[in-house]
C-alpha atoms as a PDB file:
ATOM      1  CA  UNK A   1    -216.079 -67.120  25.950  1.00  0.00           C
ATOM      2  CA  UNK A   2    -217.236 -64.159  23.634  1.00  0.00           C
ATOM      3  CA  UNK A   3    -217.210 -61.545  26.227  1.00  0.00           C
ATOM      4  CA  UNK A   4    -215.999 -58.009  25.338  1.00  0.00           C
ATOM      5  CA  UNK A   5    -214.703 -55.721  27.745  1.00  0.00           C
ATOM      6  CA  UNK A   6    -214.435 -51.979  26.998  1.00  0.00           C
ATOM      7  CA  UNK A   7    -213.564 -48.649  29.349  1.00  0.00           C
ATOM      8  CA  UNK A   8    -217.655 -48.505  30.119  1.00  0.00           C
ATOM      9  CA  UNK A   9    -219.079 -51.504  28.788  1.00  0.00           C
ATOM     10  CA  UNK A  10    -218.941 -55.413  29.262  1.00  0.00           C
ATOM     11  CA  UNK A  11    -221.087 -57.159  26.515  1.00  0.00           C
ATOM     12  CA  UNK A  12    -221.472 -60.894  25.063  1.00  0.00           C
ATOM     13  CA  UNK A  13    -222.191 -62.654  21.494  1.00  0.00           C
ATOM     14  CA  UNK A  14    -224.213 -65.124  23.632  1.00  0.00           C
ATOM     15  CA  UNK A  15    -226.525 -63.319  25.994  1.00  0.00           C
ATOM     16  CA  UNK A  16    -228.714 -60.232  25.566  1.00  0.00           C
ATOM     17  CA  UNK A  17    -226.822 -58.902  29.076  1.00  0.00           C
ATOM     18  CA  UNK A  18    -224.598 -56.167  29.477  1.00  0.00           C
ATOM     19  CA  UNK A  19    -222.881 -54.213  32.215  1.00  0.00           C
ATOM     20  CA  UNK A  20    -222.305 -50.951  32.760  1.00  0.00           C
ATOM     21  CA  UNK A  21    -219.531 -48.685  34.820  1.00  0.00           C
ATOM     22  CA  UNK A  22    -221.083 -46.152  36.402  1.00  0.00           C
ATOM     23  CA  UNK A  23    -219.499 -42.481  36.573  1.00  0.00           C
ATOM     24  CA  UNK A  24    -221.515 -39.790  38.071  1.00  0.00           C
ATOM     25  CA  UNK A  25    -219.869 -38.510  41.332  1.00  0.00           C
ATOM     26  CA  UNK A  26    -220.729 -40.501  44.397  1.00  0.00           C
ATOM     27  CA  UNK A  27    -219.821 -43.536  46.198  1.00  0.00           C
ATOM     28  CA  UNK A  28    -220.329 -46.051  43.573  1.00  0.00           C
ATOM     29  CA  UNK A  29    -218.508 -44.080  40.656  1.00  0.00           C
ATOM     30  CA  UNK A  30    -216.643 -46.545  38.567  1.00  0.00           C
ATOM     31  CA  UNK A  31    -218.316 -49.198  39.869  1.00  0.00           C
ATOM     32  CA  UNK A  32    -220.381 -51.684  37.228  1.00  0.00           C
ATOM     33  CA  UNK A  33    -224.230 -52.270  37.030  1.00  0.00           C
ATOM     34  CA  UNK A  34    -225.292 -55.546  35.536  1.00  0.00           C
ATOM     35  CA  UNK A  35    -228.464 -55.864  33.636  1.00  0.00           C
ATOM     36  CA  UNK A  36    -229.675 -58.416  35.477  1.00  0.00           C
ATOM     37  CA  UNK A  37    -229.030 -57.587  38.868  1.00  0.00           C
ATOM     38  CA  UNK A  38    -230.478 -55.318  41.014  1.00  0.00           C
ATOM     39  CA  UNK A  39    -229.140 -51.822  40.447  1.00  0.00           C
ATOM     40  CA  UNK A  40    -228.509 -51.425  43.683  1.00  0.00           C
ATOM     41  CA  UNK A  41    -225.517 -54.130  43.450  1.00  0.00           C
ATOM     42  CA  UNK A  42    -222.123 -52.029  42.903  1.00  0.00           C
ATOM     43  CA  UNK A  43    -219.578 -54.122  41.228  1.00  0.00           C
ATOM     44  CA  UNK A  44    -216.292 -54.262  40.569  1.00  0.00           C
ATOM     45  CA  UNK A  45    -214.904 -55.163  37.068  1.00  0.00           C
ATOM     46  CA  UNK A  46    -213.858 -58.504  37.699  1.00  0.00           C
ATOM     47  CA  UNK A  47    -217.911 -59.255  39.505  1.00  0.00           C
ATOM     48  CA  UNK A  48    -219.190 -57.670  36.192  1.00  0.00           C
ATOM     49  CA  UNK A  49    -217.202 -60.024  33.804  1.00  0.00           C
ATOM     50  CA  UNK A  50    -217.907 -63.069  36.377  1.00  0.00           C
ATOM     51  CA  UNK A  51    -221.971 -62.033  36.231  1.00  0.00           C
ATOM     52  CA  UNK A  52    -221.621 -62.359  31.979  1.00  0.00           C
ATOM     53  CA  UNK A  53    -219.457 -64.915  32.273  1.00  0.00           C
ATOM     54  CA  UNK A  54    -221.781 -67.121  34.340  1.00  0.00           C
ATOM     55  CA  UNK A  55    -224.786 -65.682  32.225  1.00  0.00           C
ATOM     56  CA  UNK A  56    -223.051 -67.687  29.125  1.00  0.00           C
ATOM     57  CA  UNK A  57    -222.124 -70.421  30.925  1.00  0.00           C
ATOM     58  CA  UNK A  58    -225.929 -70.902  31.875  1.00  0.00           C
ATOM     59  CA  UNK A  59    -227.463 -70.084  28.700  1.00  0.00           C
ATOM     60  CA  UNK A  60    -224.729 -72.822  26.781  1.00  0.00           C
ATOM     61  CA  UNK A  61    -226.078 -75.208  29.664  1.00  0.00           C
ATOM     62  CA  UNK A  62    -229.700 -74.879  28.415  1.00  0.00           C
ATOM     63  CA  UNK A  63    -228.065 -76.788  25.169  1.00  0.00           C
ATOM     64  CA  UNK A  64    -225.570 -79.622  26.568  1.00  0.00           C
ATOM     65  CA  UNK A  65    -225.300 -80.949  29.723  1.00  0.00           C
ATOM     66  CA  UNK A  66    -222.967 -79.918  32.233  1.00  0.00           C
ATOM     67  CA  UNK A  67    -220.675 -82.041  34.363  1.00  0.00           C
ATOM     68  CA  UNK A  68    -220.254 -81.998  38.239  1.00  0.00           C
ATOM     69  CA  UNK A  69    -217.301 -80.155  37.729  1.00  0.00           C
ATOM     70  CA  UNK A  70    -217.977 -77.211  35.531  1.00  0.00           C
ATOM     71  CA  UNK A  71    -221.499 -76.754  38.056  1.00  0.00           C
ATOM     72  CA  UNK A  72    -218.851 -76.613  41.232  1.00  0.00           C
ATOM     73  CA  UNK A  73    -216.931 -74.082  39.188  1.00  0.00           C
ATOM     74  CA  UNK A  74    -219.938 -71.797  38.021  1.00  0.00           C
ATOM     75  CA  UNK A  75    -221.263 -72.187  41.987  1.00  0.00           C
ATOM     76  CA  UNK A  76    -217.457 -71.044  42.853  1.00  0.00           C
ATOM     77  CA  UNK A  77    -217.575 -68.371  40.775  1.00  0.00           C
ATOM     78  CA  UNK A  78    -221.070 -66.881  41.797  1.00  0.00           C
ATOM     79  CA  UNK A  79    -219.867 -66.127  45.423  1.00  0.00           C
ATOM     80  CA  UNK A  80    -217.223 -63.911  43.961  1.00  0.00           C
ATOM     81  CA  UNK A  81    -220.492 -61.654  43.486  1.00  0.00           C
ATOM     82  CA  UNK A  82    -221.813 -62.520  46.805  1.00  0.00           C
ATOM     83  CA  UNK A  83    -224.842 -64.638  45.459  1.00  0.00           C
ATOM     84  CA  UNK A  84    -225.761 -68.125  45.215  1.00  0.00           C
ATOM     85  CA  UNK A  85    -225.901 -69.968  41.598  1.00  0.00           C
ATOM     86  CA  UNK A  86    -229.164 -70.644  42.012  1.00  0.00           C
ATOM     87  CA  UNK A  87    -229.638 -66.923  43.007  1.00  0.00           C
ATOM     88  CA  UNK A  88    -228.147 -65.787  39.672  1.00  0.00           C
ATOM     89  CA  UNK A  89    -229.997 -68.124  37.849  1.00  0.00           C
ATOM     90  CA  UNK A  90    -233.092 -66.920  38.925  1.00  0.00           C
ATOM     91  CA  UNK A  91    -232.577 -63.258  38.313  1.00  0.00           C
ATOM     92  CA  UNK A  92    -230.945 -64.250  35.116  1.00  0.00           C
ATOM     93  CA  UNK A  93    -234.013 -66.342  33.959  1.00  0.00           C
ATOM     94  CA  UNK A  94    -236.453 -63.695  34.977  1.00  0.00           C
ATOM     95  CA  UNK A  95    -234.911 -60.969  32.489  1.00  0.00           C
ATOM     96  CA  UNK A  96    -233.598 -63.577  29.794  1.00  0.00           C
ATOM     97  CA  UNK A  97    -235.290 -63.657  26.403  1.00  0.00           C
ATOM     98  CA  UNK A  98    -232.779 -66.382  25.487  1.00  0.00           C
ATOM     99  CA  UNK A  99    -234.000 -68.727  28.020  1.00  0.00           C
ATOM    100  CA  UNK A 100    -237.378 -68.008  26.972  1.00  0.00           C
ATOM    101  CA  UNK A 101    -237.311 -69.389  23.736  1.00  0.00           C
ATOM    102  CA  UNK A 102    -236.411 -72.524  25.465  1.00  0.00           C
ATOM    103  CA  UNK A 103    -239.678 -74.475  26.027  1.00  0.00           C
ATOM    104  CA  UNK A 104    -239.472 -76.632  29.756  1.00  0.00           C
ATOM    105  CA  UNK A 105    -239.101 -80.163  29.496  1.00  0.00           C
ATOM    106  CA  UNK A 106    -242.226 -82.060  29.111  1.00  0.00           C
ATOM    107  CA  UNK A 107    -242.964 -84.458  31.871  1.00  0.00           C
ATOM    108  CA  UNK A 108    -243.935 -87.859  31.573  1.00  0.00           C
ATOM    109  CA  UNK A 109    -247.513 -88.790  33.050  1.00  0.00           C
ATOM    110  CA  UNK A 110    -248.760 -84.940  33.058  1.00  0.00           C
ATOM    111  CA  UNK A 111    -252.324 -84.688  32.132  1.00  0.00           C
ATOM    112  CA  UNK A 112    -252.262 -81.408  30.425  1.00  0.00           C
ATOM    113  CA  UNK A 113    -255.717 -82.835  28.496  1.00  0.00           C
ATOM    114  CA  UNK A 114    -258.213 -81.738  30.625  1.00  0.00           C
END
C-alpha cells in the first residue's frame, strides 16, 4: 500500500488522512495524532501506520469486494488501536471526502417518488 512514513508525518496516495507525531513537552511527546481520530488518542507509530493502513484498505473496499479473510484481517488489525472495525469505519466515514463521492447503493422497492 502507498503509505509514506517520514520522522513527523505518515501520509497516503489513497486517502485524504494523515498522521502526525506530536513533540511539544508532555506526556504524549512523540506520540502520533491521526486525522481521523479523536485527538485525544496518543499513538504509537506502528497504531498510526495501522489507522492509514486500514483507512486504504476501506476506501479500496468501497470499489471491489472483500473476502472473509481480508475483513478478519482488517478487524485484527483495528484492535491493535484499541477500536472496533466498525468503530474506525465510522469515524473514518464521518471525515472522508473520498467516501463521499461514493453515492449509497440504491435499494430495490424504495419509494423515493413521493
Amino acid at each position: 500500500m502507498p503509505v509514506h512514513t517520514a520522522e513527523w508525518l505518515i501520509s497516503s496516495d489513497i486517502v485524504d488522512e494523515v498522521a502526525f507525531r506530536v513533540d511539544v513537552p508532555g506526556r504524549a511527546q512523540g506520540r502520533w495524532i491521526v486525522s481521523f481520530l479523536p485527538p485525544e488518542f496518543r499513538l504509537t507509530e506502528a497504531q498510526a501506520l495501522t489507522c492509514l493502513e486500514l483507512a486504504e484498505m476501506v476506501l479500496l473496499a468501497l470499489d471491489s469486494p472483500v473476502d472473509s479473510l481480508e475483513l478478519e484481517f482488517a478487524r485484527i488489525r483495528a484492535t491493535e488501536v484499541e477500536l472496533s472495525l466498525e468503530d474506525l469505519m465510522w469515524l473514518l466515514a464521518v471525515r472522508s471526502t473520498t467516501l463521499r463521492e461514493h453515492p449509497a447503493p440504491e435499494t430495490s422497492g424504495s419509494s423515493a417518488q413521493a
